[in-house]
Protein backbone atom coordinates (compact mmCIF):
# COMPACT_ATOMS: atom_id res chain seq x y z
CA UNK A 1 84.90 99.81 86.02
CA UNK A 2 85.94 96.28 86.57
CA UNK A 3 82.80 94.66 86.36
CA UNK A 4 79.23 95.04 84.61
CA UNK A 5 77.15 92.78 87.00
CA UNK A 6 75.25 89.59 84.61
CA UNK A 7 76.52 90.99 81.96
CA UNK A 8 79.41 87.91 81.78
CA UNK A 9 82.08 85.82 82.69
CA UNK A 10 84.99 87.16 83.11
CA UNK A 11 88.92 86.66 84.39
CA UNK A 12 90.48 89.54 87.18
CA UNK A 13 94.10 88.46 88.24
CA UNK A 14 95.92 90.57 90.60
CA UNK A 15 99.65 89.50 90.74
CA UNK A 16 103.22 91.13 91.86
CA UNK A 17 105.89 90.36 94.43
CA UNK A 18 105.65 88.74 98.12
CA UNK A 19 104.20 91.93 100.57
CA UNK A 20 102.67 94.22 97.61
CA UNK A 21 99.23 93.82 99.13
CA UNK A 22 97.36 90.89 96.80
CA UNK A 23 95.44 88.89 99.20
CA UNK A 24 94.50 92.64 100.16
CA UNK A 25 93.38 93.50 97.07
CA UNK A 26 91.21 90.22 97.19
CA UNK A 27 89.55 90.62 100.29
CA UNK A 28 88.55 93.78 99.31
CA UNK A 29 87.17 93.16 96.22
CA UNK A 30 84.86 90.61 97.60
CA UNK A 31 83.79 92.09 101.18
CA UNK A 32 82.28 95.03 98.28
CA UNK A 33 80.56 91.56 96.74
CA UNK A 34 79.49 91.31 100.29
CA UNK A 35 77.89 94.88 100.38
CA UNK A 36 76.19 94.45 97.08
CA UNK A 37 74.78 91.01 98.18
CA UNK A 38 76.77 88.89 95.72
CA UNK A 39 77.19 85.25 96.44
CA UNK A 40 80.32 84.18 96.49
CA UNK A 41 83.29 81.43 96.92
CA UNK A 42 86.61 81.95 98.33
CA UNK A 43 89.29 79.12 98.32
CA UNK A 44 92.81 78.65 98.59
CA UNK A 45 96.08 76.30 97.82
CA UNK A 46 95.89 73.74 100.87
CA UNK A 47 99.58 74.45 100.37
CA UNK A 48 99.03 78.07 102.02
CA UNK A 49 98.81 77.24 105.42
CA UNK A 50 101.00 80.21 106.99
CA UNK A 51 98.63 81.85 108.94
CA UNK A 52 95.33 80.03 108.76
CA UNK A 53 94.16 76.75 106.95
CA UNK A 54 90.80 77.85 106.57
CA UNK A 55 91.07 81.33 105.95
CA UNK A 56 92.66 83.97 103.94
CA UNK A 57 94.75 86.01 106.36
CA UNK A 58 97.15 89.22 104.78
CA UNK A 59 100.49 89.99 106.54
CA UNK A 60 98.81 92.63 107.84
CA UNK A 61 96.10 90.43 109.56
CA UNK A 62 92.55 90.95 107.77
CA UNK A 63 91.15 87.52 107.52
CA UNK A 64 88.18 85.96 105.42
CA UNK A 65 86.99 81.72 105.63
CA UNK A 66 87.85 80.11 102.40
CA UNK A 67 88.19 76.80 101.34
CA UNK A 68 91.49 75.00 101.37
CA UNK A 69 91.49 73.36 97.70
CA UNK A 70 94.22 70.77 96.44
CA UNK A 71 92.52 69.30 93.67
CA UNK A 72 91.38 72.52 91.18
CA UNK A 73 88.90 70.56 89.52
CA UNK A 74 86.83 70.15 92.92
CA UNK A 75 86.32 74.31 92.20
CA UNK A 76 83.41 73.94 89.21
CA UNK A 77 80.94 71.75 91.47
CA UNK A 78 81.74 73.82 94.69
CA UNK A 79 81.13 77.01 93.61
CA UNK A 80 77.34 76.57 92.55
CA UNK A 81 75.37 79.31 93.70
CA UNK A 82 78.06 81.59 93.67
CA UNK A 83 78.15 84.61 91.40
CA UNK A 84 82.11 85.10 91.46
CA UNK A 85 84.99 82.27 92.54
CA UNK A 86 87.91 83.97 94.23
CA UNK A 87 90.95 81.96 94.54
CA UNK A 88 94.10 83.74 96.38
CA UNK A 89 97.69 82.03 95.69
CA UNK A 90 96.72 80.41 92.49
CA UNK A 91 100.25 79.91 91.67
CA UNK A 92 100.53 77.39 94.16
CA UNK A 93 97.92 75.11 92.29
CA UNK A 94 98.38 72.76 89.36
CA UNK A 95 98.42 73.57 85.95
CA UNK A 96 94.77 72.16 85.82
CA UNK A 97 93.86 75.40 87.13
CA UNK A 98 93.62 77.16 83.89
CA UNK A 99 91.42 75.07 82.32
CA UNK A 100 88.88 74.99 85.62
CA UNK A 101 88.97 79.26 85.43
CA UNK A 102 88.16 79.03 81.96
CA UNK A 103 84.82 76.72 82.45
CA UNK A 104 83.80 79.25 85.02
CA UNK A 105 84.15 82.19 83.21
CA UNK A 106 82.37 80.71 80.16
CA UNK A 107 79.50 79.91 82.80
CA UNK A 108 79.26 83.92 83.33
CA UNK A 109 81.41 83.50 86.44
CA UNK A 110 83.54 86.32 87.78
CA UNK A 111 86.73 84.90 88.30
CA UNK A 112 89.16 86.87 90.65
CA UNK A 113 92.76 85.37 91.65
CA UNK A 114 95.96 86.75 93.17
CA UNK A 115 98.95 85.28 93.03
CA UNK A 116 102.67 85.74 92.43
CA UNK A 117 103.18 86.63 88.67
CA UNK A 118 107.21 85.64 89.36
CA UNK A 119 108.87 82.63 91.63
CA UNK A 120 112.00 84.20 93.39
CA UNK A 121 114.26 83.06 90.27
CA UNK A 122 112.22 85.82 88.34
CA UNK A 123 110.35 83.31 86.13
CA UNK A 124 107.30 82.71 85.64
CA UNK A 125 105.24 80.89 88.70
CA UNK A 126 103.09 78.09 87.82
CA UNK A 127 99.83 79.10 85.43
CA UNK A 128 100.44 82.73 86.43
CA UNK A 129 101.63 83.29 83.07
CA UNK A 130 98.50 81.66 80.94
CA UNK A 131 96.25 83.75 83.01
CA UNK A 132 97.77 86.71 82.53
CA UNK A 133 97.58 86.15 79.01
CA UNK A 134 94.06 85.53 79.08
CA UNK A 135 92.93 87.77 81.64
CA UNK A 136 90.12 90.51 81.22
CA UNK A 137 91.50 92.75 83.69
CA UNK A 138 95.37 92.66 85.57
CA UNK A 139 96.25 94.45 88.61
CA UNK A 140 99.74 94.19 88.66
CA UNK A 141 100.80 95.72 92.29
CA UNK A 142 103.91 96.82 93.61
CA UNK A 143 105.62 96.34 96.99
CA UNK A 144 108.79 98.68 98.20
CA UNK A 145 112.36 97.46 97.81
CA UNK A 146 113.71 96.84 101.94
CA UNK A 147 116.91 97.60 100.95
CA UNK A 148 116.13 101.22 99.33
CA UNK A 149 112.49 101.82 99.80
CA UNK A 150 111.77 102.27 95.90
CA UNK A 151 109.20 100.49 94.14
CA UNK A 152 109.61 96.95 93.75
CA UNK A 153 108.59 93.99 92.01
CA UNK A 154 110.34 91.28 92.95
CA UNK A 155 110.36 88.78 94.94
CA UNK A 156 113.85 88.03 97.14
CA UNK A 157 114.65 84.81 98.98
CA UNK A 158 116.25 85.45 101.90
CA UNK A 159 117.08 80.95 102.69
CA UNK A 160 118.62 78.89 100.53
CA UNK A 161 116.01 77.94 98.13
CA UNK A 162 116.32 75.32 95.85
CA UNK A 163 113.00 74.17 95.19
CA UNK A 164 110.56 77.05 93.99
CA UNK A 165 107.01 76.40 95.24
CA UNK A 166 108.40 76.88 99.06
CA UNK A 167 105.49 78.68 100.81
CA UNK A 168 106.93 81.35 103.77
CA UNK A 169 106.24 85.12 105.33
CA UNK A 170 108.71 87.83 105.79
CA UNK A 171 111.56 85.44 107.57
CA UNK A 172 111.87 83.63 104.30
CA UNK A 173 111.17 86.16 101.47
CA UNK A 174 111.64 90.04 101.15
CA UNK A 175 110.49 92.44 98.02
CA UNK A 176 113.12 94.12 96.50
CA UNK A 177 113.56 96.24 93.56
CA UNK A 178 115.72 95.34 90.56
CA UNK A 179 118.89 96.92 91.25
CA UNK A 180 118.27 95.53 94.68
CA UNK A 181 117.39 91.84 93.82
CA UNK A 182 119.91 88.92 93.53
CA UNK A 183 118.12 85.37 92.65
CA UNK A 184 118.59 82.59 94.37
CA UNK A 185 121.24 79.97 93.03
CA UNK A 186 120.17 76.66 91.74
């Protein structure tokens, strides 16, 4: 069970590579919110804007409005009233982030995020790492290698990439597994 309703705060991250179905996992947890009647507030990295700017969109097209974010100390005072804060890409915001999850949780918030545990050089992406570390519950999901159709969990470039935060769908990154997966030069 991931969750004992008012019971407390707590941290859910659900990471792994580019297509391995985390925004899915996200939406999902929070249209059950939905069903049980549970307030609460989706947002996003303004950064995200592949599909929507307002919404949380999969690859495979399921959508949900959210709130584009830039700033992640804006989160605290916009989530009042809202029983859990869900916040898809979290990679792609700054380090500030970690310290803004941690205030809500120790306001009995649950805190769900999904993210990209690795950048395509196989390190760590942005505060991926410190939440992991301090997470209640991980989901860590796994998408299926292109080149061999085994399980993988990372995260291939497939354009010269220099820079790491470079936000892009399946014409710029691929999953592959590890036998599969060459990292980008730098």
């Amino acid at each position: 069970m991931f969750f004992e309703y008012g019971k407390r705060g707590q941290l859910e991250v659900i990471c792994g590579p580019m297509f391995a179905g985390k925004s899915s996992e996200l939406l999902r947890r929070l249209q059950r919110a939905r069903i049980a009647h549970l307030q609460y507030k989706l947002f996003k990295s303004i950064l995200d804007d592949r599909y929507s700017e307002t919404e949380v969109v999969t690859h495979e097209g399921s959508k949900m409005p959210s709130i584009p974010i830039q700033d992640p100390n804006k989160i605290v005072a916009m989530s009042q009233g809202a029983r859990i804060v869900a916040i898809d890409e979290v990679q792609f915001l700054d380090v500030e982030i970690i310290d803004v999850i941690h205030a809500l949780v120790k306001d009995q918030k649950r805190v769900i995020v999904s993210g990209l545990d690795q950048d395509a050089f196989g390190n760590t992406f942005g505060s991926m790492g410190d939440l992991l570390a301090s997470a209640d519950f991980v989901t860590k999901l796994k998408s299926i290698c292109t080149v061999c159709g085994e399980p993988a969990s990372k995260t291939q470039a497939l354009v010269d990439q220099k820079e790491v935060v470079q936000v892009g769908g399946n014409s710029q990154y691929t999953a592959r597994c590890l036998k599969h997966w060459n990292p980008p030069n730098r």
